[in-house]
Protein backbone atom coordinates (compact mmCIF):
# COMPACT_ATOMS: atom_id res chain seq x y z
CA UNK A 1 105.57 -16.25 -155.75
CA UNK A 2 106.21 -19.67 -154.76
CA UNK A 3 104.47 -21.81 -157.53
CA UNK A 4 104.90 -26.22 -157.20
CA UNK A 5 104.60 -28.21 -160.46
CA UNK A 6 101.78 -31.27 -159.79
CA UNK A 7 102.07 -32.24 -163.37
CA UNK A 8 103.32 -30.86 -166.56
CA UNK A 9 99.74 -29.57 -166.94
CA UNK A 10 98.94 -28.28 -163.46
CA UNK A 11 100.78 -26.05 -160.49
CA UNK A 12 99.81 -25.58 -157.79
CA UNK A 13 100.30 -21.93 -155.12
CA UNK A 14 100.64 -23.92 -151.62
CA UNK A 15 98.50 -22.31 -148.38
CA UNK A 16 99.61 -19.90 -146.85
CA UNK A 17 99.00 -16.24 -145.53
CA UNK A 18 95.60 -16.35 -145.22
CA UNK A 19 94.56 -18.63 -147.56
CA UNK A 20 92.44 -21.22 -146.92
CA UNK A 21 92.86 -23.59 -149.56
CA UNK A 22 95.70 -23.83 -151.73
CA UNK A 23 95.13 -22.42 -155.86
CA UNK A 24 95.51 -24.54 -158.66
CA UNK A 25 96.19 -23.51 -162.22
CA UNK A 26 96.13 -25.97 -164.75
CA UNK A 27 98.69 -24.86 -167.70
CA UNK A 28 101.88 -25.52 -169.49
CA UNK A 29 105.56 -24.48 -167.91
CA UNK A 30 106.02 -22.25 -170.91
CA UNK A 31 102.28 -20.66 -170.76
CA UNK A 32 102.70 -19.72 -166.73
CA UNK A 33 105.17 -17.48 -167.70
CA UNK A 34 102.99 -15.71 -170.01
CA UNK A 35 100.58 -15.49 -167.11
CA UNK A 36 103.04 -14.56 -163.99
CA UNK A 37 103.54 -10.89 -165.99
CA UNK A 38 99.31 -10.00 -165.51
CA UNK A 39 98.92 -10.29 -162.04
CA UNK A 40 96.12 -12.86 -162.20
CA UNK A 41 98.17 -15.34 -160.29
CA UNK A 42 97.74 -13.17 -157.52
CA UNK A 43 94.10 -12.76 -157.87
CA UNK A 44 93.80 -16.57 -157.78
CA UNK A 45 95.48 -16.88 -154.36
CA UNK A 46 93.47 -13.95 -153.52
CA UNK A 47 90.00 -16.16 -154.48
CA UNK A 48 91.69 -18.63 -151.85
CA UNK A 49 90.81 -16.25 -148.81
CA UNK A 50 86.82 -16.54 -149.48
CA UNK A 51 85.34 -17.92 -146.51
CA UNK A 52 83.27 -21.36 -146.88
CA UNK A 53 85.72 -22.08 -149.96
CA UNK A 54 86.33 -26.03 -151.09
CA UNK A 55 89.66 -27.87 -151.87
CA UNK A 56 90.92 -25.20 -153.97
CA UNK A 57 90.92 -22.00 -155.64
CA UNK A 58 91.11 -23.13 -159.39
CA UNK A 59 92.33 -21.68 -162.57
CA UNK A 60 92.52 -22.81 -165.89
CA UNK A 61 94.33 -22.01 -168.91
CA UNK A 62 93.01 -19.13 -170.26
CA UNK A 63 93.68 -17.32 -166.99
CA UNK A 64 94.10 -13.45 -167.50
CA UNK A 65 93.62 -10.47 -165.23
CA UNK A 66 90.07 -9.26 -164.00
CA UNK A 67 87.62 -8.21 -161.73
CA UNK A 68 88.43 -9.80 -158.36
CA UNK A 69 88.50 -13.34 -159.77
CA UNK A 70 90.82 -13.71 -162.88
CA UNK A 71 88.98 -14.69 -165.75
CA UNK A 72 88.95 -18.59 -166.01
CA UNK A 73 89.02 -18.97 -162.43
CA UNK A 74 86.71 -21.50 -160.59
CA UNK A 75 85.69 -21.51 -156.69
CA UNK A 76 83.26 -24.01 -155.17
CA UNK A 77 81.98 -22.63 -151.54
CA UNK A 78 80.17 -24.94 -149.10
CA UNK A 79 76.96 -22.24 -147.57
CA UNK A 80 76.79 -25.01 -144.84
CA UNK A 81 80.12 -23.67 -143.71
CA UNK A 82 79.86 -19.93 -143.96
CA UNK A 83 80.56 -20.56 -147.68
CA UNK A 84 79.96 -17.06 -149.97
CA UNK A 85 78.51 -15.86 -152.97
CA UNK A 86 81.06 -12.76 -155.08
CA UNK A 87 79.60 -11.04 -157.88
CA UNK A 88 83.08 -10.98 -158.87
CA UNK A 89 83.37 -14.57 -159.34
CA UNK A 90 80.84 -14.22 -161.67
CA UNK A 91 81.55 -11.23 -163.82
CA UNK A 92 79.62 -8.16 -164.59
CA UNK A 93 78.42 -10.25 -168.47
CA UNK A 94 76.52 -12.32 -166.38
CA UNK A 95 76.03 -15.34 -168.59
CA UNK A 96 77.87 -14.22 -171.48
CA UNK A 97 78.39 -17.89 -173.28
CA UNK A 98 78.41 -19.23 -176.36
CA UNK A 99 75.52 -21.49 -178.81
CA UNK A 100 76.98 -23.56 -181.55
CA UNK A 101 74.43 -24.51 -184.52
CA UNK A 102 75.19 -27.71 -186.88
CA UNK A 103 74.05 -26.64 -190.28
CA UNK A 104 73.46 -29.41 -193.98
CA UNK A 105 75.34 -26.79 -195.68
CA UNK A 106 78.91 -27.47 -196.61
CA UNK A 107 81.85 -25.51 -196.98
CA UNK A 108 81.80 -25.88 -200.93
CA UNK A 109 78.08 -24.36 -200.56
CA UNK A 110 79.26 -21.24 -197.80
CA UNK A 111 82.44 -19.92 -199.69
CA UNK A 112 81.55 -18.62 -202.54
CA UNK A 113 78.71 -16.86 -200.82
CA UNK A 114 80.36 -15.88 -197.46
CA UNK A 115 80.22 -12.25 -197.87
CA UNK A 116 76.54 -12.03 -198.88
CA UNK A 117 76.36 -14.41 -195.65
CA UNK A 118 78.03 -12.33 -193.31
CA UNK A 119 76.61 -8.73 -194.14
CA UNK A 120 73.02 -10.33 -194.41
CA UNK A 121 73.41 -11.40 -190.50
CA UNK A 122 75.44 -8.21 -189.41
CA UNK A 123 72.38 -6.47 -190.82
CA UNK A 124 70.01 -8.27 -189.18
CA UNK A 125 71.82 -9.01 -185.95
CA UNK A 126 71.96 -5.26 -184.23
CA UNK A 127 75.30 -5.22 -182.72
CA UNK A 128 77.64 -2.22 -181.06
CA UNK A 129 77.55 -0.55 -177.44
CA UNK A 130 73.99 -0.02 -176.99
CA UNK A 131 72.49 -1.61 -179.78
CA UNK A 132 69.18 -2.27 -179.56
CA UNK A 133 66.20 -3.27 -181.66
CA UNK A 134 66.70 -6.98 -182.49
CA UNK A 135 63.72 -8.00 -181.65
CA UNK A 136 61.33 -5.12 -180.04
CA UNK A 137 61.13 -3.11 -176.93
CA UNK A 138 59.57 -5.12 -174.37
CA UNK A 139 57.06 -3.80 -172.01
CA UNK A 140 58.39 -4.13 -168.35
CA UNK A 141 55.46 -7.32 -168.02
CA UNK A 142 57.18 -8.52 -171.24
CA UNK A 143 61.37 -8.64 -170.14
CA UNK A 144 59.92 -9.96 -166.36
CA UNK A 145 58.69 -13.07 -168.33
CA UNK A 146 61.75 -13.29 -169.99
CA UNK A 147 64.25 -12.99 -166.77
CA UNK A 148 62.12 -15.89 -165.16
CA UNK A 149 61.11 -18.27 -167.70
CA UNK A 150 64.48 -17.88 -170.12
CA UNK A 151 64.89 -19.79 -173.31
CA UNK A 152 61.55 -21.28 -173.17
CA UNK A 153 59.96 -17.43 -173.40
CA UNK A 154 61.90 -17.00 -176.70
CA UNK A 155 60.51 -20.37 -178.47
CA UNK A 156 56.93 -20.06 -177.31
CA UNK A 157 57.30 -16.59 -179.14
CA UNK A 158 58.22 -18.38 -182.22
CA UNK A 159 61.95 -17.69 -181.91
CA UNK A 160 63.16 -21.46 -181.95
CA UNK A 161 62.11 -25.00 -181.01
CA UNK A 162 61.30 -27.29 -178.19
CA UNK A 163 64.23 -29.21 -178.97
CA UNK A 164 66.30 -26.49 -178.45
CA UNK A 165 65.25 -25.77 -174.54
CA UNK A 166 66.74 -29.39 -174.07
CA UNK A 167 69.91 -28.73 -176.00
CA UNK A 168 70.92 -25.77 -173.56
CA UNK A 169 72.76 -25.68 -169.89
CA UNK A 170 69.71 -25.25 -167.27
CA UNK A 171 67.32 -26.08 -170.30
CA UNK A 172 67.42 -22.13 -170.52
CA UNK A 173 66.35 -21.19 -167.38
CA UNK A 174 67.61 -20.78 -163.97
CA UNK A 175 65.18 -21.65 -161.27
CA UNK A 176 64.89 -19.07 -158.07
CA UNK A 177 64.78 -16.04 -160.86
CA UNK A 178 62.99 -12.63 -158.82
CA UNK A 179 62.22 -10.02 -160.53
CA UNK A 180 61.69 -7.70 -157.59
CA UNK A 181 65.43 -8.44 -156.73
CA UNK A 182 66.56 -6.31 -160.08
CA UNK A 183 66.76 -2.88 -160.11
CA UNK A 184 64.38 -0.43 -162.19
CA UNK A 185 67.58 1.00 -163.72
CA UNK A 186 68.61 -2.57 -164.65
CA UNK A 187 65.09 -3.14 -166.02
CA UNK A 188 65.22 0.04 -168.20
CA UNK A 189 68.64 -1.06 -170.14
CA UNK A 190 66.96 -4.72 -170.67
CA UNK A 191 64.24 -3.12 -172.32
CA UNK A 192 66.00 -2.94 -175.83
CA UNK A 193 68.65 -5.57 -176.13
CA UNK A 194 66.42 -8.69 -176.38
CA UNK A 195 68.05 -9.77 -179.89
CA UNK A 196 71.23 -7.49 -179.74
CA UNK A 197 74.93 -8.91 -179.63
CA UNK A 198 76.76 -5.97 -177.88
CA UNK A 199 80.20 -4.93 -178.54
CA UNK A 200 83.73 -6.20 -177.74
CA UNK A 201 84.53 -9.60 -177.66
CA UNK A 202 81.01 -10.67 -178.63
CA UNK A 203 80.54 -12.41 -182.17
CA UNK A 204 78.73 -14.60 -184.83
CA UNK A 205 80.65 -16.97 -186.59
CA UNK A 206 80.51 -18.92 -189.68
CA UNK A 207 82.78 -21.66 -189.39
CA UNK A 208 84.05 -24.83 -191.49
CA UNK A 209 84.62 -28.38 -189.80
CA UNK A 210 88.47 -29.14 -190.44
CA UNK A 211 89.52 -31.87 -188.12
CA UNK A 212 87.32 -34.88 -185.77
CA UNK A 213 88.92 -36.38 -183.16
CA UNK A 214 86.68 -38.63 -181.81
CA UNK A 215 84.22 -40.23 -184.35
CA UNK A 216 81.88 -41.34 -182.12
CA UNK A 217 81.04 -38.53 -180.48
CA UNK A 218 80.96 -35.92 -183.66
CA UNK A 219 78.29 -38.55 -185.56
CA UNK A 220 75.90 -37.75 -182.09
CA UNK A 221 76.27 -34.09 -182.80
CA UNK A 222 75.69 -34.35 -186.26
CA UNK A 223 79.27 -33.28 -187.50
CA UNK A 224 81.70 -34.39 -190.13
CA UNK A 225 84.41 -33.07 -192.19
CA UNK A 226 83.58 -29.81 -194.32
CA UNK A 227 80.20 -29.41 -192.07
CA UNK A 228 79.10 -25.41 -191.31
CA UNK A 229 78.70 -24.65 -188.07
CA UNK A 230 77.57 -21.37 -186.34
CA UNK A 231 78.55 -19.58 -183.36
CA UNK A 232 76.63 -17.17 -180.99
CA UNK A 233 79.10 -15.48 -178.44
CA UNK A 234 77.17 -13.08 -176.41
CA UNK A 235 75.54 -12.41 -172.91
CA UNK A 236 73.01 -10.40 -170.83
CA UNK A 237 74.18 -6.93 -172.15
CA UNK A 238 73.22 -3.87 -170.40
CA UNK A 239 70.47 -5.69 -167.62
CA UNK A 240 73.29 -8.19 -166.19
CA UNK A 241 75.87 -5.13 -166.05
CA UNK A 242 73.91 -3.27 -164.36
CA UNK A 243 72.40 -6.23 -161.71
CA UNK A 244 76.53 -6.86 -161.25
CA UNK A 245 76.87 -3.29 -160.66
CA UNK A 246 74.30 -2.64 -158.19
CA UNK A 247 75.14 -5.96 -156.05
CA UNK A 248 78.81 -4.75 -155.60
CA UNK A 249 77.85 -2.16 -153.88
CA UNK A 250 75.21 -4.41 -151.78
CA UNK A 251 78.06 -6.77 -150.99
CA UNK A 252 80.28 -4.12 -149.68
CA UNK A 253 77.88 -3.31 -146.80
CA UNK A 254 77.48 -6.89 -146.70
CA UNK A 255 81.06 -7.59 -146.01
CA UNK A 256 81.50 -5.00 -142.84
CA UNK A 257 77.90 -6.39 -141.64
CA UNK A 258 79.11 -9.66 -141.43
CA UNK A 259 82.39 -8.93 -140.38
CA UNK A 260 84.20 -10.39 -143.57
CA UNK A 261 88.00 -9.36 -144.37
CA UNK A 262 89.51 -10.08 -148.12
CA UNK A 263 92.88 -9.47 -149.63
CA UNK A 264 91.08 -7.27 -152.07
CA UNK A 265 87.61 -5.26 -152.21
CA UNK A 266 86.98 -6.71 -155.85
CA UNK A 267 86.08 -9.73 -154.41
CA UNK A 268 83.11 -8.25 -151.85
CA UNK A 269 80.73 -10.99 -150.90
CA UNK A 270 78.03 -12.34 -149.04
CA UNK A 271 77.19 -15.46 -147.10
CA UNK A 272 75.25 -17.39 -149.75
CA UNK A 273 72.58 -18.03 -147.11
CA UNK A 274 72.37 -14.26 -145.75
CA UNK A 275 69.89 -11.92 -147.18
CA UNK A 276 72.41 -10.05 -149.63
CA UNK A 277 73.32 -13.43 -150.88
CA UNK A 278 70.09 -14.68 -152.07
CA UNK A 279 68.83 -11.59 -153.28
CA UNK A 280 71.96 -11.38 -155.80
CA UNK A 281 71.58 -15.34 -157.15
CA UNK A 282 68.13 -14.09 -157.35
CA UNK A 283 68.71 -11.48 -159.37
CA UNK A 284 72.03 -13.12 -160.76
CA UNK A 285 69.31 -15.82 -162.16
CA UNK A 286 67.00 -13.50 -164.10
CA UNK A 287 70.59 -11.86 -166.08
CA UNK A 288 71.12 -15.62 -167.01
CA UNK A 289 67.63 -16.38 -167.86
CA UNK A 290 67.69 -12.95 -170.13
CA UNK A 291 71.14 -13.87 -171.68
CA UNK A 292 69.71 -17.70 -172.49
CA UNK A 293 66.65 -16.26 -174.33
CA UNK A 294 68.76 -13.35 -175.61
CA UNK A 295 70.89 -15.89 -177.59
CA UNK A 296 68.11 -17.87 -178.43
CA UNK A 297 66.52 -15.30 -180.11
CA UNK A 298 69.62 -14.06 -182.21
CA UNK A 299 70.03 -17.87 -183.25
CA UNK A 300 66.78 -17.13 -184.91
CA UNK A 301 67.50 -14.20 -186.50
CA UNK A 302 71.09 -15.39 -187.91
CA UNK A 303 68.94 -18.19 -189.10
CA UNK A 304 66.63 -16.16 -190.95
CA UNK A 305 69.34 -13.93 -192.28
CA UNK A 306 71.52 -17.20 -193.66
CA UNK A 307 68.38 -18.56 -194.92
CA UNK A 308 67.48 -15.27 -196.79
CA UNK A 309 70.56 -16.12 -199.22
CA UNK A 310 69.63 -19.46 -199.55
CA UNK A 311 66.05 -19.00 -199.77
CA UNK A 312 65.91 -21.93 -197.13
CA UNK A 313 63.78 -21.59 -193.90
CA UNK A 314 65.42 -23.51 -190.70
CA UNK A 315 64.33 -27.13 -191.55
CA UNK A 316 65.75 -26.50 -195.07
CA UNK A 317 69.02 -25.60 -193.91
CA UNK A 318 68.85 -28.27 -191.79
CA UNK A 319 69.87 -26.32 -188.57
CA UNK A 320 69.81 -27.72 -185.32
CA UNK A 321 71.84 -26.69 -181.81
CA UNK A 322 74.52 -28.84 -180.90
CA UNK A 323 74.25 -26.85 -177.09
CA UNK A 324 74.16 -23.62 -175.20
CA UNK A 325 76.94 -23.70 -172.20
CA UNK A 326 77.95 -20.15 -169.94
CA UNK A 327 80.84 -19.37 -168.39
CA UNK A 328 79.96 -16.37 -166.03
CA UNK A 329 77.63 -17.89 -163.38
CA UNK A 330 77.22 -19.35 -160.08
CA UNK A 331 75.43 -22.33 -159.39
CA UNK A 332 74.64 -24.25 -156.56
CA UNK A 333 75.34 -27.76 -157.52
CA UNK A 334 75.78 -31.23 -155.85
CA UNK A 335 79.62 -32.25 -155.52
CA UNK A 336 81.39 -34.86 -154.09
CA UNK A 337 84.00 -33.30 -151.55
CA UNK A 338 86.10 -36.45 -149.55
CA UNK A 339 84.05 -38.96 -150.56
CA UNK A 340 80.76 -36.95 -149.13
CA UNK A 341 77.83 -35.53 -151.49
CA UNK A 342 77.77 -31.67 -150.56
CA UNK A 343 75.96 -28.63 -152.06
CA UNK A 344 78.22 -26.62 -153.21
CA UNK A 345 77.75 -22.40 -154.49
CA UNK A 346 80.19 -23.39 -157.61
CA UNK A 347 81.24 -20.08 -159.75
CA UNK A 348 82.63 -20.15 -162.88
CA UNK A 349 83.87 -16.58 -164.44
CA UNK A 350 85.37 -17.12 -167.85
CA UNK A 351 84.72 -21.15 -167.32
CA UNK A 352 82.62 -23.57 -168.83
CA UNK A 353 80.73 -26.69 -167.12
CA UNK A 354 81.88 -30.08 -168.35
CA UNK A 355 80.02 -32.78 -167.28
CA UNK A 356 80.66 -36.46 -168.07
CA UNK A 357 78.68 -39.08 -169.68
CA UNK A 358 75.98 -40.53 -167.37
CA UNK A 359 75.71 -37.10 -165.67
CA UNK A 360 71.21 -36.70 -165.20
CA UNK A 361 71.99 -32.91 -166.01
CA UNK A 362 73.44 -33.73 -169.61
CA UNK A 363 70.74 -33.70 -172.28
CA UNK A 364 69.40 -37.51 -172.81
CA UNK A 365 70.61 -37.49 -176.63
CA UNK A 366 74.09 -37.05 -175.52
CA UNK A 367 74.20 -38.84 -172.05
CA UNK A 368 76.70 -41.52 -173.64
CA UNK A 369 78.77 -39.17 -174.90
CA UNK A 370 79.01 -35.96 -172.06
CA UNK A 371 78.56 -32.64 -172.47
CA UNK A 372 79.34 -30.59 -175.37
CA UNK A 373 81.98 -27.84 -174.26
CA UNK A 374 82.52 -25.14 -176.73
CA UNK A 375 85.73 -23.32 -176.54
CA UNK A 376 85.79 -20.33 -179.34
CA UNK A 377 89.41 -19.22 -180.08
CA UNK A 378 89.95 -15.81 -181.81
CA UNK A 379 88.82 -14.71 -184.97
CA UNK A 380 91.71 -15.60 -187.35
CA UNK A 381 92.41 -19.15 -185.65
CA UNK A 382 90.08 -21.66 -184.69
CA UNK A 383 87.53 -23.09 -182.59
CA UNK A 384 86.87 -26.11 -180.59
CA UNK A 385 84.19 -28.89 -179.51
CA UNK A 386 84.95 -31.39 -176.86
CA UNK A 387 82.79 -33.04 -173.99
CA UNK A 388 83.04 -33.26 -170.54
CA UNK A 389 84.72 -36.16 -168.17
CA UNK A 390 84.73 -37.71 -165.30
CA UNK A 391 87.87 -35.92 -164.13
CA UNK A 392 86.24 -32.84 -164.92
CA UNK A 393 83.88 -33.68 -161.79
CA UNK A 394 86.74 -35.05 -159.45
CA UNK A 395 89.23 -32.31 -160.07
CA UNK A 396 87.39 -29.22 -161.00
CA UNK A 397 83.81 -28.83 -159.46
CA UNK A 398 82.94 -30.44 -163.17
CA UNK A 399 84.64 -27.33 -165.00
CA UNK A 400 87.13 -26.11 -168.16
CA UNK A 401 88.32 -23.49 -169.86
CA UNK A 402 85.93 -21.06 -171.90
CA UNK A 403 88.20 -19.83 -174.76
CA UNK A 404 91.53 -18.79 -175.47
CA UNK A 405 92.24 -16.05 -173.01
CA UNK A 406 93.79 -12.05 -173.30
CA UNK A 407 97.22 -11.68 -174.04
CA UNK A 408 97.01 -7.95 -174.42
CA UNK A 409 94.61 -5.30 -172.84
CA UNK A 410 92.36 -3.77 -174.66
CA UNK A 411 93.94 -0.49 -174.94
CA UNK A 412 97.32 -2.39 -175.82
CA UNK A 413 95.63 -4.29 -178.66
CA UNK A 414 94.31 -1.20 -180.28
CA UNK A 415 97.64 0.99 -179.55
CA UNK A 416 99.11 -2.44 -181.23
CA UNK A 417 96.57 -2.35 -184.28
CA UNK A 418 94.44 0.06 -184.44
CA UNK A 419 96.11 1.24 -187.77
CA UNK A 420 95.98 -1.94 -189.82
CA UNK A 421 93.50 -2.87 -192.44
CA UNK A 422 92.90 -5.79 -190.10
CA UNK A 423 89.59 -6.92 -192.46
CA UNK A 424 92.22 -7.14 -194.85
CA UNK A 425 94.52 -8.78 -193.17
CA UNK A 426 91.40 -11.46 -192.12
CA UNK A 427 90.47 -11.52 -196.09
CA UNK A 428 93.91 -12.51 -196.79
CA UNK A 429 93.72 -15.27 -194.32
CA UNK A 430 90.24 -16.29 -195.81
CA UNK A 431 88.07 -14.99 -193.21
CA UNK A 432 85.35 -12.43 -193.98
CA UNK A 433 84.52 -9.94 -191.61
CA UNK A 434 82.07 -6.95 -190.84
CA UNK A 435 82.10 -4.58 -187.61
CA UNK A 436 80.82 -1.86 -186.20
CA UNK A 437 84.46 0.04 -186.15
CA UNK A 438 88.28 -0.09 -186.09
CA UNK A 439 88.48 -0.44 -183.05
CA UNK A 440 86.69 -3.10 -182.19
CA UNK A 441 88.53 -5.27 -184.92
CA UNK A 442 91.92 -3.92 -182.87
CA UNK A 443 90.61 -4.76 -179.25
CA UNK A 444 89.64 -8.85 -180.83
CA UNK A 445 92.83 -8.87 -183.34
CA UNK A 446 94.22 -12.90 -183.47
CA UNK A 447 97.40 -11.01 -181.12
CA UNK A 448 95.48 -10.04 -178.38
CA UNK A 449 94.77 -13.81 -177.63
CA UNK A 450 96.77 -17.03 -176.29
CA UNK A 451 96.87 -19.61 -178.82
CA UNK A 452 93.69 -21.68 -178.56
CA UNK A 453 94.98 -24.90 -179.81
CA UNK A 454 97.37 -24.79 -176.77
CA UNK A 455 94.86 -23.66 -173.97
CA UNK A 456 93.05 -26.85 -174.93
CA UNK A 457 95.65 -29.00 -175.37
CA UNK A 458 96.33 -28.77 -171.44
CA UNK A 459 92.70 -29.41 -170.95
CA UNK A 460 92.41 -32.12 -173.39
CA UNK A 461 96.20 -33.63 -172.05
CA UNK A 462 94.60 -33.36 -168.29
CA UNK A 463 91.62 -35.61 -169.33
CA UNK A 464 89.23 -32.41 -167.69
CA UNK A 465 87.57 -31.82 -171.71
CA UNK A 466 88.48 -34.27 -174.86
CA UNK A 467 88.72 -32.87 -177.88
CA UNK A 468 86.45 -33.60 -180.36
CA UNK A 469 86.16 -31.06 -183.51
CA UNK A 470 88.56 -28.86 -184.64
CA UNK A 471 86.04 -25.61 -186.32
CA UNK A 472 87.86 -23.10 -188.33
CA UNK A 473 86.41 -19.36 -188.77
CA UNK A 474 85.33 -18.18 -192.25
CA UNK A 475 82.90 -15.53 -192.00
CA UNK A 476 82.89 -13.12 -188.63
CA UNK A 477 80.80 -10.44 -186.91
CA UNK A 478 81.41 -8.36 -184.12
CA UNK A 479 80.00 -5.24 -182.39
């Protein structure tokens, strides 16, 4: 494949053979041959054919192989010009993100009680394939309210705060949301997962503030050295799945309706202004509204659980949410393309927004700072904080990476270590641990992942997101 160095932190795949933009993949010399053996460099040029796409088809480092797009890729498409809408530039976790929660406790308090910590919120947090039960089984009145109104469903039930609808991407809630655009078989898995984490890569985190960067900008999130912070990874669970699911096969028909050829079915799509392509953001909208409220309401619960061994309600532990970003969407935002304001159909699968300081969509308490990115790494490394930049919005459609990225499959990571005492291993290494089985500890072993620190180095090195918290895992959940 014929691959041009820009910088030492970005290449670029020129046009050709179809494409109609060139792709751009931000990453170190030594970390693009890491990615050249998945196939996802391929995918990226593929994302390069869509019609109505902008500047380029991008990628950033935590590029792996997925579904039609590879995961971290980015692609802005003009609907003025024909521009299109792919569920698979989106994901089937349709909002899966990640919530990070600034805590008084320290890590002097947390350690000597971590394991009481973590099996009090893997108790209280269902988690697993097909967990269900976190909060109750909604009535089909019930989980409509919650696809439309989002975050702001879950506090008015008593499941957070005011403050933290403003402290969230979209303040929770995704306008254009339609019910009658989802699928009664979509509605039916929703039911039950209001207040679940699912299984694979999804966790809670207990982590420990090791390192601040920038000193400004960790005193306006209310960080400093040896602070606990909390992390929610998790997404719309079995109701987005199942909305991605059922608009593939929509956008097939679409694509021989409208007379719309692609290197590769996976990335079947519609014009954004057709029909087919409303009806999916639409229905896109009330998966991301349902994930928003979904981790707003397991915020609460891990809340309640970590204040059980405390005996500290919320104001006593002196919780509050730092922010609430996604990286499987698409949005329809306003870019600047040549000089020229444009609304652009921007999607993001396996990428996180990263807006600058001044930006009106960045919550007013942080507007002189930007907007907080959080980049999880694996369980047995660490975790980042940084903000958003102006480059973010002149190179990449305002966008980063989302975490560290797959080295290994899922089936190679538990071939790898599926017989390893990996909770020991993780004790040893002075992270606690619960799951629901082997298995899923193999599939999310520290191997199976690209070395965080690295993936946002290039970011942080390309001035796109600045580092500015280093968070370090001590206590872990997963499904």
């Amino acid at each position: 494949m014929n691959i041009k160095k820009v910088s030492d932190y970005l290449w670029e795949i020129p046009k050709s053979e179809g494409m109609r933009v060139p792709a751009r993949i931000y990453t170190t010399e030594d970390q693009l041959a890491i990615v050249e053996k998945d196939g996802s460099l391929g995918q990226a040029r593929n994302v390069a054919h869509l019609p109505g796409i902008v500047k380029y088809s991008l990628a950033m480092p935590d590029i792996h192989f997925g579904y039609g797009f590879p995961i971290g890729g980015v692609a802005a498409t003009d609907p003025a010009a024909g521009g299109v809408v792919s569920p698979g530039g989106v994901g089937y976790d349709i909002n899966c993100g990640v919530r990070m929660i600034r805590t008084d406790l320290t890590a002097d308090d947390v350690r000597p009680r971590i394991r009481d910590i973590v099996n009090e919120v893997f108790r209280n947090v269902p988690s697993g394939v097909g967990s269900s039960g976190g909060i109750r089984k909604l009535s089909r009145r019930e989980l409509e309210e919650v696809m439309v109104r989002g975050t702001r469903w879950a506090v008015e039930h008593g499941y957070g705060t005011d403050d933290d609808t403003h402290r969230t991407e979209e303040l929770g809630c995704m306008s254009g949301a339609d019910p009658a655009a989802v699928s009664s078989k979509a509605v039916d898995r929703g039911m039950e997962q209001l207040g679940t984490l699912g299984s694979g890569n999804h966790f809670l985190e207990v982590d420990v503030v090791t390192q601040i960067f920038s000193d400004k900008a960790a005193r306006a999130f209310g960080l400093e050295l040896g602070t606990v912070v909390l992390q929610v990874h998790c997404g719309s669970r079995g109701l987005g799945h199942q909305i991605c699911e059922d608009y593939l096969s929509v956008m097939q028909r679409a694509m021989q309706k409208y007379g719309l050829r692609l290197p590769d079915r996976q990335l079947a799509c519609a014009p954004v202004e057709s029909d087919e392509g409303r009806k999916y953001l639409a229905a896109m909208a009330c998966a991301a509204n349902f994930a928003w409220a979904n981790r707003q309401c397991i915020m609460h619960l891990v809340l309640e659980a970590i204040g059980r061994v405390f005996k500290l309600d919320r104001k006593g532990l002196g919780a509050m949410l730092i922010y609430d970003v996604c990286h499987n969407i698409a949005k329809l935002e306003l870019h600047n393309v040549d000089g020229q304001p444009k609304r652009l159909c921007v999607h993001r699968k396996g990428a996180t927004r990263a807006f600058p300081a001044g930006h009106p969509q960045v919550p007013a308490v942080y507007r002189e700072i930007g907007q907080p990115v959080l980049i999880p790494g694996d369980m047995g490394s660490c975790s980042y904080l940084l903000v958003g930049t102006e480059a973010a919005m002149e190179q990449t459609f305002g966008t980063t990476c989302h975490g560290a990225g797959r080295v290994l499959s899922r089936a190679a990571a538990i071939k790898r270590g599926g017989r390893r005492d990996l909770v020991e291993e993780l004790a040893a290494a002075g992270v606690t641990v619960r799951a629901k089985g082997r298995e899923t500890l193999a599939e999310e072993m520290p191997e199976a992942y690209k070395d965080v620190e690295k993936v946002v180095q290039v970011m942080h090195e390309a001035g796109i997101s600045l580092k500015v918290a280093k968070l370090v895992p001590i206590g872990v959940t997963k499904g």
